[in-house]
N, C-alpha and C. Protein backbone atom coordinates (compact mmCIF):
# COMPACT_ATOMS: atom_id res chain seq x y z
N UNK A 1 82.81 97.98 137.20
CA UNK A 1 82.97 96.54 137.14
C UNK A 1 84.03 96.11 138.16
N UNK A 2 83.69 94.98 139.03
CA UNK A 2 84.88 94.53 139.94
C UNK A 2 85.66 94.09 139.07
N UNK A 3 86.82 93.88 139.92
CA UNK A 3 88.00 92.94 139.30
C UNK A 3 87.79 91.69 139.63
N UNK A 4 87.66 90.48 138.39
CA UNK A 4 87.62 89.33 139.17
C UNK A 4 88.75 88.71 139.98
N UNK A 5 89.00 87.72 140.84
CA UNK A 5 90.27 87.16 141.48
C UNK A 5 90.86 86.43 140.66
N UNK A 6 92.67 86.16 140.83
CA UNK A 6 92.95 85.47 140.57
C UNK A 6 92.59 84.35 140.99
N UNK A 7 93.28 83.42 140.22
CA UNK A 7 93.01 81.91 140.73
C UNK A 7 94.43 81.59 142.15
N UNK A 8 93.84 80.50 143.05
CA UNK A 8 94.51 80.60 144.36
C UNK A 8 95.30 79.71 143.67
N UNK A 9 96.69 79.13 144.91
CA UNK A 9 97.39 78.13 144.28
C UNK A 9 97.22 76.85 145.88
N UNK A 10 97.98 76.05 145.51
CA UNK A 10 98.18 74.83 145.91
C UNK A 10 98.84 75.05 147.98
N UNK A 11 99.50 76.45 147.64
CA UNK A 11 99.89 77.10 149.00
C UNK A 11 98.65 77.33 150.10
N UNK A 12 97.99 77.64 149.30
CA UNK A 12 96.28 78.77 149.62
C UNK A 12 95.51 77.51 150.48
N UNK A 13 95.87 76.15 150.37
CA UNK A 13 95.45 75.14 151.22
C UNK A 13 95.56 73.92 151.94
N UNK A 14 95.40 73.59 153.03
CA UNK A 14 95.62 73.00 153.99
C UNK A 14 96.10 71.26 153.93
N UNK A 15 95.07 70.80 152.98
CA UNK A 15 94.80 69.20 153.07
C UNK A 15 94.54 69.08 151.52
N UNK A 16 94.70 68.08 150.89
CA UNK A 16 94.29 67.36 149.44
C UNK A 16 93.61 66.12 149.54
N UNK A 17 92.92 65.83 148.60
CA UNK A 17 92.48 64.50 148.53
C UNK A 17 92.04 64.40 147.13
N UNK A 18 92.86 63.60 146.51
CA UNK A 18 92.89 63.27 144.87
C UNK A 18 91.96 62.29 144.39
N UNK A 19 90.95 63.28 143.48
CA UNK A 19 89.67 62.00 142.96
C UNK A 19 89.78 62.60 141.57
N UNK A 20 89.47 61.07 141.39
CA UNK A 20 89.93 60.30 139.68
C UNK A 20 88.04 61.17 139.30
N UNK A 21 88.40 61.39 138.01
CA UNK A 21 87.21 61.96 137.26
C UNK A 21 86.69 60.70 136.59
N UNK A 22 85.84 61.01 135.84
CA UNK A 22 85.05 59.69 135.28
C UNK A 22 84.47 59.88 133.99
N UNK A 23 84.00 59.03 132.82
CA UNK A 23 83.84 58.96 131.76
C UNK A 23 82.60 60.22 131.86
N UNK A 24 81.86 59.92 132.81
CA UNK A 24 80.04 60.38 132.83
C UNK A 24 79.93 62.12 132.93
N UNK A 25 81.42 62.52 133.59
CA UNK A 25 81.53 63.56 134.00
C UNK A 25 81.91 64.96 132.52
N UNK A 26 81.80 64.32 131.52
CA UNK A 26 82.13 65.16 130.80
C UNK A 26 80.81 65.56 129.86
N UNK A 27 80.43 66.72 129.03
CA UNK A 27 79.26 67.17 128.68
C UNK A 27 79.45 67.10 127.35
N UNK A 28 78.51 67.51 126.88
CA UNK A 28 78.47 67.75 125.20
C UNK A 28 79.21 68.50 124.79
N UNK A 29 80.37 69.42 125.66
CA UNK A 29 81.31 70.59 125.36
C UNK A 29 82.70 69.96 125.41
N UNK A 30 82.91 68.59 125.69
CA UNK A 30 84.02 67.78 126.30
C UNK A 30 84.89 68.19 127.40
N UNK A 31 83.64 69.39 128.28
CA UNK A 31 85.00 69.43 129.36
C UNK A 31 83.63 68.66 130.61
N UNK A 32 84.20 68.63 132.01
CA UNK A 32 83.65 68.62 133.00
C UNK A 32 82.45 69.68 133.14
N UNK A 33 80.97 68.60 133.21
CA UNK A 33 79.82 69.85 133.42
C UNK A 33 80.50 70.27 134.96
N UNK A 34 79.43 71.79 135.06
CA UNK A 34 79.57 72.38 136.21
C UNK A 34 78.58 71.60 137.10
N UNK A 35 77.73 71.20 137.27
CA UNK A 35 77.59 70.58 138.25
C UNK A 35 78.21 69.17 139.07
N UNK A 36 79.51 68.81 138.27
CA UNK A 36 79.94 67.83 138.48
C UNK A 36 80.98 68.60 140.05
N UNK A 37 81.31 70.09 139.50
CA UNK A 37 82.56 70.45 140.78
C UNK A 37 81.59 70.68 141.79
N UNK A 38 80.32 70.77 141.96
CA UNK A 38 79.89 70.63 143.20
C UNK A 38 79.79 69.25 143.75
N UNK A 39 79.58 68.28 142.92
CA UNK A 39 79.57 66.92 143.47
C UNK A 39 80.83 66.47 143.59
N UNK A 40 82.46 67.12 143.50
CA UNK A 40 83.37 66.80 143.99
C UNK A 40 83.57 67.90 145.38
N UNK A 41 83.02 69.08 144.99
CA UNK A 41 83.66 69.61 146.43
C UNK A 41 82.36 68.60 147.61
N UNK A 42 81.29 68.13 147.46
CA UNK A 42 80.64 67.37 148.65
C UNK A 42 81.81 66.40 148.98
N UNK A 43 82.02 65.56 147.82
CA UNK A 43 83.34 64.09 147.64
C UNK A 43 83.78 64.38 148.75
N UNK A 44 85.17 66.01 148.38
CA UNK A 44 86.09 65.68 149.27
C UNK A 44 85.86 66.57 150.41
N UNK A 45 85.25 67.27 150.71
CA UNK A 45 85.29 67.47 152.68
C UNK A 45 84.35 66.43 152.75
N UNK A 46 83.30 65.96 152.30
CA UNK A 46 82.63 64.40 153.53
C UNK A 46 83.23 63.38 153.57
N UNK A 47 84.11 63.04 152.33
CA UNK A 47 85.01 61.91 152.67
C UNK A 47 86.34 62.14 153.47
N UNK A 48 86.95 63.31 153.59
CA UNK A 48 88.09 63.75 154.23
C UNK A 48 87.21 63.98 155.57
N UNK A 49 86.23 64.44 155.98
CA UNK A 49 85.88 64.27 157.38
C UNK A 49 85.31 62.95 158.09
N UNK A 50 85.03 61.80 157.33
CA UNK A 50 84.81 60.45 157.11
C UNK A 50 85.89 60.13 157.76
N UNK A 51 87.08 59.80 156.64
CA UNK A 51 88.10 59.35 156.93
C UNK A 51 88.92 60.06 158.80
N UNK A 52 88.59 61.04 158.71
CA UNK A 52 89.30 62.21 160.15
C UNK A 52 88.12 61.24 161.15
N UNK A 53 87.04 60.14 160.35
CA UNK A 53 86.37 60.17 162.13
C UNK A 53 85.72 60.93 162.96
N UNK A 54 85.12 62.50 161.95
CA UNK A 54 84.70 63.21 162.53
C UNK A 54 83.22 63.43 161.81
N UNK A 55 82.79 62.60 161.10
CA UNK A 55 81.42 62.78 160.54
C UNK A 55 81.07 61.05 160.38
N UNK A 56 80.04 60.47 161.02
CA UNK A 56 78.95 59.29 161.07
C UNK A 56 77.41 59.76 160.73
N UNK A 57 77.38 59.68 159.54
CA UNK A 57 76.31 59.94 159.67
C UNK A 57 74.99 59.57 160.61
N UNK A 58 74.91 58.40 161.20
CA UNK A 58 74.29 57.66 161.82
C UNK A 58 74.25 58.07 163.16
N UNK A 59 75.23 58.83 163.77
CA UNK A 59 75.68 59.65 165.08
C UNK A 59 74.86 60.27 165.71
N UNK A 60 73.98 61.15 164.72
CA UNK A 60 73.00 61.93 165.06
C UNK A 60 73.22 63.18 164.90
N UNK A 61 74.34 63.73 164.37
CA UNK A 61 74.64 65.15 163.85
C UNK A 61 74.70 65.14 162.60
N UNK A 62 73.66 66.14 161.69
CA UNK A 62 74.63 65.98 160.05
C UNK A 62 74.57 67.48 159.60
N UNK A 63 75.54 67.60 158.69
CA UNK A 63 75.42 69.09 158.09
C UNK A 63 74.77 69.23 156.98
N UNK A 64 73.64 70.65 157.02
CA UNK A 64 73.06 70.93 155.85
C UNK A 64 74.06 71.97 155.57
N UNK A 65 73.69 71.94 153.98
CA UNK A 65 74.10 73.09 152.86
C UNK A 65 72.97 74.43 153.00
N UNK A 66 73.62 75.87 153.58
CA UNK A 66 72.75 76.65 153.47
C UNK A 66 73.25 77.69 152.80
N UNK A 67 74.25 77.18 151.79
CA UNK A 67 75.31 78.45 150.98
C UNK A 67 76.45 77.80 150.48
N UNK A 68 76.11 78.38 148.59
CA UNK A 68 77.15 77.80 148.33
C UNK A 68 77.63 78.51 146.97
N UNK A 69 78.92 78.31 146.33
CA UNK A 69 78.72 79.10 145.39
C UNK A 69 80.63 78.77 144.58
N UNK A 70 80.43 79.01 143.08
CA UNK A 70 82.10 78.23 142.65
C UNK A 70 81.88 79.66 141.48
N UNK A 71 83.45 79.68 141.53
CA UNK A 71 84.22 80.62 140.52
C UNK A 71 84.93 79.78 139.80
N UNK A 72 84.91 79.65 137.99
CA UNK A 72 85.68 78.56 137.39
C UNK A 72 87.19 79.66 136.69
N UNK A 73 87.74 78.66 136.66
CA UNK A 73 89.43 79.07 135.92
C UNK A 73 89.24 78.80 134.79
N UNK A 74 89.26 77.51 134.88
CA UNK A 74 89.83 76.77 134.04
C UNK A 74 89.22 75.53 133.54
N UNK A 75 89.04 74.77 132.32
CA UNK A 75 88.68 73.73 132.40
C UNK A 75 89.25 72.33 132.63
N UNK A 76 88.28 71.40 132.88
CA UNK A 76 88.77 70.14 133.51
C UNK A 76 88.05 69.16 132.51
N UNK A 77 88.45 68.05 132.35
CA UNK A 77 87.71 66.79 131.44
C UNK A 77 88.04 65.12 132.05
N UNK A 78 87.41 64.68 132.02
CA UNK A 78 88.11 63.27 131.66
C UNK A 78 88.92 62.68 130.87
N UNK A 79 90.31 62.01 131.01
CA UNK A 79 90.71 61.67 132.20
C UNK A 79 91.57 61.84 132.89
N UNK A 80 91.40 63.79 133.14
CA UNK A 80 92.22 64.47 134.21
C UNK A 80 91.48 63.91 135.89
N UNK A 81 92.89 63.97 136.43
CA UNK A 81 93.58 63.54 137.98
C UNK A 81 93.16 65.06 138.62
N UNK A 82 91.96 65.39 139.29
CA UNK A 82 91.93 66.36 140.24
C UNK A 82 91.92 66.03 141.34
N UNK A 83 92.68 67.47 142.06
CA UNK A 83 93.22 67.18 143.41
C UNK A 83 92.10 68.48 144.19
N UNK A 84 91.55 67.86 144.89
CA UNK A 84 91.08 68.92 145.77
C UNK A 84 91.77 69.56 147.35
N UNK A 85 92.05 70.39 147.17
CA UNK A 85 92.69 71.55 147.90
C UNK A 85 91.57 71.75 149.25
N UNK A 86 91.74 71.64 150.34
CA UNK A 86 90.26 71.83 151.73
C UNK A 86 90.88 73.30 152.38
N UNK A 87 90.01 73.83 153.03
CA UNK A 87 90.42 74.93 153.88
C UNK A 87 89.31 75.54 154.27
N UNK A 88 89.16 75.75 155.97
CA UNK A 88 87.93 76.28 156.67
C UNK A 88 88.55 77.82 156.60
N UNK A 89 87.78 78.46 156.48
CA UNK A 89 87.90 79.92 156.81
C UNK A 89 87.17 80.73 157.55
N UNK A 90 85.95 79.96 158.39
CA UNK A 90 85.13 79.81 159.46
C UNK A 90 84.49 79.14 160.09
N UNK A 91 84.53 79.16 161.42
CA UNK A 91 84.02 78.61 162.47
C UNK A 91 83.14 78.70 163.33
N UNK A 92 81.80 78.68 163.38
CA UNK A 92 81.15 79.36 164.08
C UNK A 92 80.83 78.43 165.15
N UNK A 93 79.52 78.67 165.88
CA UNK A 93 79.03 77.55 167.35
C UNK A 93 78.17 76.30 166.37
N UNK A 94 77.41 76.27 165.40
CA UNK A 94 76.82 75.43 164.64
C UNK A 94 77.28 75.50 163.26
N UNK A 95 78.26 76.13 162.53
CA UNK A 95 78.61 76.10 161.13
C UNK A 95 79.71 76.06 160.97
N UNK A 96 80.41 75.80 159.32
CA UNK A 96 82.05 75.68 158.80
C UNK A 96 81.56 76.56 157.73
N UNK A 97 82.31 77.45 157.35
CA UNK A 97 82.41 77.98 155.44
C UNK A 97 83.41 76.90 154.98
N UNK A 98 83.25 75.91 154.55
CA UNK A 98 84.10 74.82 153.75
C UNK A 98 85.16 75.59 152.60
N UNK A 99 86.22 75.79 151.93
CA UNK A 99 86.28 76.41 150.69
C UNK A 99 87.29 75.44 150.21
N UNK A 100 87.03 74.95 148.85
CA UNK A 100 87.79 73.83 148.61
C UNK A 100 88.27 74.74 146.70
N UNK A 101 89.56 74.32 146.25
CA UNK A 101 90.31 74.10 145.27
C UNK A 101 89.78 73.12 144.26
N UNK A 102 89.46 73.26 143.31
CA UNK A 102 90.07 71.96 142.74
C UNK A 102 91.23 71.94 141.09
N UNK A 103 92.28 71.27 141.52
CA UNK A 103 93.17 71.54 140.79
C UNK A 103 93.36 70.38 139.82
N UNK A 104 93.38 70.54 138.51
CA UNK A 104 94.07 69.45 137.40
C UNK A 104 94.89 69.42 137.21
N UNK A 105 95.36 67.50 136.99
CA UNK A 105 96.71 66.96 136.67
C UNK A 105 97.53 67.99 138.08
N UNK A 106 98.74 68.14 137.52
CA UNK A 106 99.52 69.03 138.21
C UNK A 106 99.43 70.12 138.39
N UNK A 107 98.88 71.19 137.85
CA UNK A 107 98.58 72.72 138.02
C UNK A 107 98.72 72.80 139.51
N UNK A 108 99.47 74.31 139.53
CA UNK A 108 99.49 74.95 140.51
C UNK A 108 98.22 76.29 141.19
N UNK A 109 97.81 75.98 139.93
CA UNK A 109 96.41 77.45 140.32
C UNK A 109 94.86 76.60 139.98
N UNK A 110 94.46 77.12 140.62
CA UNK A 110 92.94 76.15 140.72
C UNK A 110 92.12 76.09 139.04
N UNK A 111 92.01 75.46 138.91
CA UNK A 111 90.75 75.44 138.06
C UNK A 111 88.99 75.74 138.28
N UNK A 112 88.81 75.50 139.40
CA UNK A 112 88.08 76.25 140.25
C UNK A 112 88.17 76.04 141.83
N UNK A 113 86.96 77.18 142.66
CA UNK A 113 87.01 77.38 143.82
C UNK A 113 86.00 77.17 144.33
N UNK A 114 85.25 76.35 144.81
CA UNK A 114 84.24 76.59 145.70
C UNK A 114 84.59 76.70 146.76
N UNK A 115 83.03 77.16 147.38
CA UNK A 115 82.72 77.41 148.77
C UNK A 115 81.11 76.18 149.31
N UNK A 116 80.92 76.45 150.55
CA UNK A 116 79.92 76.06 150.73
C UNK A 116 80.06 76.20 152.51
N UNK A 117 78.35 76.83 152.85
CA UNK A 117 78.92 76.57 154.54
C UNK A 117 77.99 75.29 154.63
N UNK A 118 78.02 74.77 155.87
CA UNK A 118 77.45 73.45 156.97
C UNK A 118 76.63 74.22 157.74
N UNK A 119 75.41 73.95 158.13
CA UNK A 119 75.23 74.14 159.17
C UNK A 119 75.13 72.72 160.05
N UNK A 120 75.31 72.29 161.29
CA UNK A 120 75.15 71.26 161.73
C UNK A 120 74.18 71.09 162.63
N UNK A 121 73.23 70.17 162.08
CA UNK A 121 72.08 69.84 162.93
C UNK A 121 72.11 68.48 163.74
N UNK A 122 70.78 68.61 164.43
CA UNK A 122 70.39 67.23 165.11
C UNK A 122 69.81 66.66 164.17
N UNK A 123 69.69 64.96 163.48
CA UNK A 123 69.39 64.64 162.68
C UNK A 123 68.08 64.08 162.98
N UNK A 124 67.34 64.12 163.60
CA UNK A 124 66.01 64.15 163.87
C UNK A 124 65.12 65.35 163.72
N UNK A 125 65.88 66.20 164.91
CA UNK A 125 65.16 67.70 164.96
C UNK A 125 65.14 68.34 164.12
N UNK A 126 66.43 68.39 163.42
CA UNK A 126 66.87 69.22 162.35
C UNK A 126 66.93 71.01 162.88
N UNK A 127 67.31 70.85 164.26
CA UNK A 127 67.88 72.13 165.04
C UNK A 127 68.90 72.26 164.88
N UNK A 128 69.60 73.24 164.80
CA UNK A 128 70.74 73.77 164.79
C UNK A 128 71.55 73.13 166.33
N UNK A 129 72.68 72.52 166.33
CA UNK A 129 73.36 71.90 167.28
C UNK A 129 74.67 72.35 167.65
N UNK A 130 75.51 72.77 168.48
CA UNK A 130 76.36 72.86 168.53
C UNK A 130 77.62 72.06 167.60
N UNK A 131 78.99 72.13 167.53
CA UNK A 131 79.64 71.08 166.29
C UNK A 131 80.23 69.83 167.41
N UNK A 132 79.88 69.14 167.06
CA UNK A 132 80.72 67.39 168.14
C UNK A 132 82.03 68.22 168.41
N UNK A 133 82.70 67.93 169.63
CA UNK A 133 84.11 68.33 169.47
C UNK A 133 85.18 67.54 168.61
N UNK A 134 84.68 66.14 167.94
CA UNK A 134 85.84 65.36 166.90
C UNK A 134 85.53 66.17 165.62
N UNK A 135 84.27 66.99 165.60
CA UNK A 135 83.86 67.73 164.10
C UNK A 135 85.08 69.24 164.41
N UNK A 136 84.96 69.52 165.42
CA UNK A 136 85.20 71.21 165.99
C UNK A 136 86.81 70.75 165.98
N UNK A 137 87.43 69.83 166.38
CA UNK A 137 88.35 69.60 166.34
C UNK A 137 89.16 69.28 164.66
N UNK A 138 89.04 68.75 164.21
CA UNK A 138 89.06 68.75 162.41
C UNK A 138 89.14 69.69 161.58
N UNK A 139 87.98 70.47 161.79
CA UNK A 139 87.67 71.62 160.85
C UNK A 139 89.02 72.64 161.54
N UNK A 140 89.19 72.65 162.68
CA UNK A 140 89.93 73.80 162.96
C UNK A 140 91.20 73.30 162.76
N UNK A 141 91.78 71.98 162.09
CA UNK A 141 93.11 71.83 161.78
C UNK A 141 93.11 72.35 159.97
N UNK A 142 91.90 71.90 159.63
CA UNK A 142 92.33 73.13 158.57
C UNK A 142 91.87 74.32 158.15
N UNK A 143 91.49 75.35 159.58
CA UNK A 143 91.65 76.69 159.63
C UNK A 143 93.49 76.84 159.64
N UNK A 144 94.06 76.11 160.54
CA UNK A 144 95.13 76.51 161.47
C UNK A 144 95.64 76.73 160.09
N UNK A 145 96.50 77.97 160.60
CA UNK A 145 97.42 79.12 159.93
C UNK A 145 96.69 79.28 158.43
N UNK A 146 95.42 79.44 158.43
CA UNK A 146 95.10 80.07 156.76
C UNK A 146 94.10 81.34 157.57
N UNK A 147 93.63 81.33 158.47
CA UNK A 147 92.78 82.09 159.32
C UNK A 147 92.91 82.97 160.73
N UNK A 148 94.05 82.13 161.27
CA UNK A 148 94.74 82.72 162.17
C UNK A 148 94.19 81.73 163.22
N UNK A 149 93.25 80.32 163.27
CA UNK A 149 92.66 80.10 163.82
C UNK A 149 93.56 78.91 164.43
């Protein structure tokens, strides 16, 4: 049997962006369903690359999901304050491995971790495209110093 990982902390990443949870988000178990932390890790890298100016959708580049996958800690509910934690840990000529945190209230160790890569296409062709340099530029500020990148 592997060992599973610990949970990362608040060090382990680059950028935050704090989204409020919501009444809808909680299940018949009273915590946060699991499919809700995938619809926050989309939240915060498309709105944190939104906001950076480095994703329009309308531009003509967009990223598909071709991998993705979350390890849980801990639970989360409404109306806990999660903070999502961003950090690239690859870069390729058309892709990012995204890996995002997401942490409750104050905690220092994640409650969970996803991942997910991009690939970035032409939004017509739906070919694989090189990354815009305002995208290539972004992602690699939050590689810098978690990757060596």
């Amino acid at each position: 049997m592997t060992r599973r990982a610990p949970p990362l902390h608040r060090s382990d990443y680059r950028v935050f962006v704090p989204i409020t949870t919501r009444w809808a988000d909680n299940d018949i178990y009273g915590h946060m369903n699991n499919v809700v932390h995938y619809a926050l890790f989309d939240t915060a890298v498309n709105g944190w690359l939104i906001g950076q100016g480095a994703l329009d959708m309308r531009a003509g580049q967009i990223g598909l999901v071709v991998e993705t996958g979350c390890r849980y800690h801990g639970e989360m509910a409404f109306p806990d304050l999660v903070t999502a934690g961003l950090r690239v840990t690859h870069v390729g000529t058309s892709s990012v491995r995204y890996e995002v945190g997401l942490f409750r209230n104050d905690d220092d160790q994640t409650s969970a971790e996803g991942f997910f890569v991009h690939v970035y296409v032409d939004a017509v062709t739906r070919r694989a495209a090189p990354l815009a340099p305002a995208l290539r530029s972004v992602v690699t500020v939050l590689s810098a110093d978690l990757t060596g990148g």
